[in-house]
C-alpha atoms as a PDB file:
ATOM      1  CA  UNK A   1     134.691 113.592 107.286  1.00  0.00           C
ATOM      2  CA  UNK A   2     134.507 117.132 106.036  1.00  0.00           C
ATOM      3  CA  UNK A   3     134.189 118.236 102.690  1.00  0.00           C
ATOM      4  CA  UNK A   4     136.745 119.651 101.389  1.00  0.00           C
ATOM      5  CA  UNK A   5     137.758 121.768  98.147  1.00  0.00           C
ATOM      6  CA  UNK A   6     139.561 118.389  96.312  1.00  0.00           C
ATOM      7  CA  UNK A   7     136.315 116.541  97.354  1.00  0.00           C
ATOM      8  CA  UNK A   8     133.540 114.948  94.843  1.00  0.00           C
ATOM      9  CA  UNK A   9     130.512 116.276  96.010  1.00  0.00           C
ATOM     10  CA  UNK A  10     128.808 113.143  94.974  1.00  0.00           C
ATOM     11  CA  UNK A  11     131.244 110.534  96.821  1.00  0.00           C
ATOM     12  CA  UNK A  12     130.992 112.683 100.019  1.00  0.00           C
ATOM     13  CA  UNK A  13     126.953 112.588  99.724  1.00  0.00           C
ATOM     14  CA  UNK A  14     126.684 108.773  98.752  1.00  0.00           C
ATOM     15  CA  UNK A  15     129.406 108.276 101.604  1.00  0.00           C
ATOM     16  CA  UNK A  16     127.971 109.901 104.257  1.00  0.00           C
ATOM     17  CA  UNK A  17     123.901 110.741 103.655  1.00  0.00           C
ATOM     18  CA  UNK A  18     122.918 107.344 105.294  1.00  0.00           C
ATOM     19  CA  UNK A  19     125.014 107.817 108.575  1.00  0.00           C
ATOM     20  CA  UNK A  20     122.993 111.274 108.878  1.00  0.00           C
ATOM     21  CA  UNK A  21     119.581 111.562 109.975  1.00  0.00           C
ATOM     22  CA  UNK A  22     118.338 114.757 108.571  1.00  0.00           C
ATOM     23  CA  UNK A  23     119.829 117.270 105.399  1.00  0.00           C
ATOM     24  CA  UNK A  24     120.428 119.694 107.828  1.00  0.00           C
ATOM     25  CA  UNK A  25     123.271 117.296 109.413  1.00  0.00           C
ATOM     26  CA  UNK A  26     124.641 116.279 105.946  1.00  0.00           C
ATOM     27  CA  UNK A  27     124.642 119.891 105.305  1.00  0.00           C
ATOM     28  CA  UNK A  28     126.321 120.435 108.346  1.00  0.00           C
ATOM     29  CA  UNK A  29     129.047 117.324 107.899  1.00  0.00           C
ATOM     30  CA  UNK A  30     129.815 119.016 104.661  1.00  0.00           C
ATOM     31  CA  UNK A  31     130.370 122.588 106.559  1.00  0.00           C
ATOM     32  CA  UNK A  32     127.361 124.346 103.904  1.00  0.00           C
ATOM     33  CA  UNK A  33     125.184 126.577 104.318  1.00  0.00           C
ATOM     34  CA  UNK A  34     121.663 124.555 103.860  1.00  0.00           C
ATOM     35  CA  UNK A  35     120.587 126.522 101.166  1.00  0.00           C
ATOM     36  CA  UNK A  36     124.129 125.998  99.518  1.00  0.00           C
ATOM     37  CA  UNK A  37     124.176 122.649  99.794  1.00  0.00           C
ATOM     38  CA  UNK A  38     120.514 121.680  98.580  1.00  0.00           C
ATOM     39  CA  UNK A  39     121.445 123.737  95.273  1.00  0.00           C
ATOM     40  CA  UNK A  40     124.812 122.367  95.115  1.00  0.00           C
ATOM     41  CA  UNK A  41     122.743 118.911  95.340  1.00  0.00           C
ATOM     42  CA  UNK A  42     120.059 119.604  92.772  1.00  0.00           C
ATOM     43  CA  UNK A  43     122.941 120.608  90.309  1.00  0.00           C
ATOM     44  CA  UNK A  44     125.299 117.583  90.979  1.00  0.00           C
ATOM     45  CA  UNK A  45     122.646 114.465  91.536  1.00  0.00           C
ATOM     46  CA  UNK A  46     119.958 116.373  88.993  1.00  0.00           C
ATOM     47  CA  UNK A  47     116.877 116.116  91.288  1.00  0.00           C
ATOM     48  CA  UNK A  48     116.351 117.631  94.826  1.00  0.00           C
ATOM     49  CA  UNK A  49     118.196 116.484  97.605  1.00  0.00           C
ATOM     50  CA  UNK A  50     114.700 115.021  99.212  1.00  0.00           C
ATOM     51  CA  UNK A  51     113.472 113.130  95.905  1.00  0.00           C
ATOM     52  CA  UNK A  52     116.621 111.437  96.029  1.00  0.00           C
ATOM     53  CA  UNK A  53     116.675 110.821  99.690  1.00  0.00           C
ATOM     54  CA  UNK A  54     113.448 108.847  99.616  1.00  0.00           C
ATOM     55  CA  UNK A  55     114.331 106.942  96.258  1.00  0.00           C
ATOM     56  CA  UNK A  56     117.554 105.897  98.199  1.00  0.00           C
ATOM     57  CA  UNK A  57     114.901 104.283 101.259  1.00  0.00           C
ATOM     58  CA  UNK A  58     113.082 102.833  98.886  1.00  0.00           C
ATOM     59  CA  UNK A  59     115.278 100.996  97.354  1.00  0.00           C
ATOM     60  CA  UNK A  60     117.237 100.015 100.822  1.00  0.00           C
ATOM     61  CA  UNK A  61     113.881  99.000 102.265  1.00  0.00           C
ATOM     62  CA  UNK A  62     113.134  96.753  99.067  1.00  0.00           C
ATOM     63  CA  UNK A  63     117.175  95.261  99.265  1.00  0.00           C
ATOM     64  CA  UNK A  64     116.171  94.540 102.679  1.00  0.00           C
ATOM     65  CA  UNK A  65     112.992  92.680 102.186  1.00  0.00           C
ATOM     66  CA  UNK A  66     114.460  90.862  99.197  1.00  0.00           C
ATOM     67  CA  UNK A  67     117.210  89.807 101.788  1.00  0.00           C
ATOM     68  CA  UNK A  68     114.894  88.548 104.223  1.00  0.00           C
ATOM     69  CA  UNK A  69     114.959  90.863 106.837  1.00  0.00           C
ATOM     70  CA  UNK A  70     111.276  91.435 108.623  1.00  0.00           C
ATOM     71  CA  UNK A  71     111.977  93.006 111.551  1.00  0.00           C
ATOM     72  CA  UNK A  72     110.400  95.974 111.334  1.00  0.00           C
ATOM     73  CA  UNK A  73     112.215  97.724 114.275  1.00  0.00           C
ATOM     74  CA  UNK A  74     115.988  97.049 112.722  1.00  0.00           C
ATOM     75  CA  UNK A  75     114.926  98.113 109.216  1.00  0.00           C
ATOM     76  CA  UNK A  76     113.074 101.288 110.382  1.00  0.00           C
ATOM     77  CA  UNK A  77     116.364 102.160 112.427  1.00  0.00           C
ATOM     78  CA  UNK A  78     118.843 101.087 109.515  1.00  0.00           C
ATOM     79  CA  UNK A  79     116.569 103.579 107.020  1.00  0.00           C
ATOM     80  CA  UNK A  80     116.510 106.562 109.600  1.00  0.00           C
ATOM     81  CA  UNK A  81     113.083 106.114 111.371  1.00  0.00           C
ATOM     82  CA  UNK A  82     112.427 107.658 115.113  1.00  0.00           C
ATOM     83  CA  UNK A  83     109.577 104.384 115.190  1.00  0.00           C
ATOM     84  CA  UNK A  84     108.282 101.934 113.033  1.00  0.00           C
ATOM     85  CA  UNK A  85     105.210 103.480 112.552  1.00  0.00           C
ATOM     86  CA  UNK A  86     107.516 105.976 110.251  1.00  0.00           C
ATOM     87  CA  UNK A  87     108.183 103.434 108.173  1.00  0.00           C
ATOM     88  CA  UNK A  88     104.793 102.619 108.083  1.00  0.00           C
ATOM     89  CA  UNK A  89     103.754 105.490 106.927  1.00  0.00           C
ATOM     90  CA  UNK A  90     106.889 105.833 104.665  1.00  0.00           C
ATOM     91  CA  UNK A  91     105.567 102.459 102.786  1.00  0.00           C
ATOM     92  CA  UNK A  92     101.992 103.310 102.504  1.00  0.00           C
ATOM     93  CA  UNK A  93     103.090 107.060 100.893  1.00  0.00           C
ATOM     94  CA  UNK A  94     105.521 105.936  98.398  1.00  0.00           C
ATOM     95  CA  UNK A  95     104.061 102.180  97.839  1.00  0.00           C
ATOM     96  CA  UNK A  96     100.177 102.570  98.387  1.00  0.00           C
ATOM     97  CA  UNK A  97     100.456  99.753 100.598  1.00  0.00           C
ATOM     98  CA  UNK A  98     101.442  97.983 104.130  1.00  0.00           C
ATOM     99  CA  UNK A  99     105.195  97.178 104.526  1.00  0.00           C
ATOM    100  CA  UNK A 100     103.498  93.192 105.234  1.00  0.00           C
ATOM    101  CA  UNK A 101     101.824  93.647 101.601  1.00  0.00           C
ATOM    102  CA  UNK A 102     105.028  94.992 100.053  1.00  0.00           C
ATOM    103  CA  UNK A 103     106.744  91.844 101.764  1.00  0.00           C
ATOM    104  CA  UNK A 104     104.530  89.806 100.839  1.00  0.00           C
ATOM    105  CA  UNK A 105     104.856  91.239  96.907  1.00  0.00           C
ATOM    106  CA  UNK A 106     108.220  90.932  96.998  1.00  0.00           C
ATOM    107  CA  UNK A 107     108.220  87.363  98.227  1.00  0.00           C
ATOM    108  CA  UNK A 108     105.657  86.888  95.394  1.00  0.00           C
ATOM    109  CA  UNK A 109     108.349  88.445  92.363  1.00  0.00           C
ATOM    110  CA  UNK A 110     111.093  86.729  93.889  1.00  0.00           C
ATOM    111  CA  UNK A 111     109.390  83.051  93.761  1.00  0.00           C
ATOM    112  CA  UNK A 112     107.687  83.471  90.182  1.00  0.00           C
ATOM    113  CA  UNK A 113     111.557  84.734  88.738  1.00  0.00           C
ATOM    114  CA  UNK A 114     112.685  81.183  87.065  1.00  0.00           C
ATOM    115  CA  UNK A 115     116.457  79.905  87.463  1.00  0.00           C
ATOM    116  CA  UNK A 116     118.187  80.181  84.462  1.00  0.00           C
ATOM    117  CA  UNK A 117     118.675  76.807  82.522  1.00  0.00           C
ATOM    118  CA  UNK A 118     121.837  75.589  81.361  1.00  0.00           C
END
């Protein structure tokens, strides 16, 4: 899928940015220059293409944990990691903590939230 002139910007990003594994590629996909594109972005989404790169991981990694997937390898290859010391990393950097602690917080939020009475 190429962008095209009749082409949202923003569909064609949210479509396509998770299949790719670097901007370069979605840059690329989108037949841009890089330097087009990340300006292109920043106008469009509001924030740079990166910031809203990693806030899109975060919140897939979180939707994953909530779901009950702990398998490290599959979620590190789902979110665009080489290994799973990436994600590693990746959680301690954007969540000051382990990917078992942020598991283990998330199991935490999800058990105190009370069913609602009727």
């Amino acid at each position: 899928p190429t962008l095209r002139a009749d082409t949202d910007f923003k569909t064609f990003v949210i479509n396509n940015y998770i299949n790719q594994a670097s901007l370069e590629d979605i840059a690329r996909m989108a037949n841009l220059s890089l330097s087009y594109f990340m300006r292109r972005f920043k106008s469009v989404f509001g924030i740079p293409a990166h910031q809203w790169l990693v806030k899109q991981k975060k919140e897939q990694l979180v939707q994953m944990l909530t779901e009950g997937n702990h398998n490290t390898k599959e979620i590190s290859d789902k979110l665009g990691f080489k290994t799973p010391q990436g994600l590693y990393q990746f959680c301690r950097n954007n969540f000051g903590c382990s990917i078992t602690s942020l598991t283990e917080q998330i199991a935490q939020n999800k058990d105190s939230v009370e069913p609602n009475a009727e």
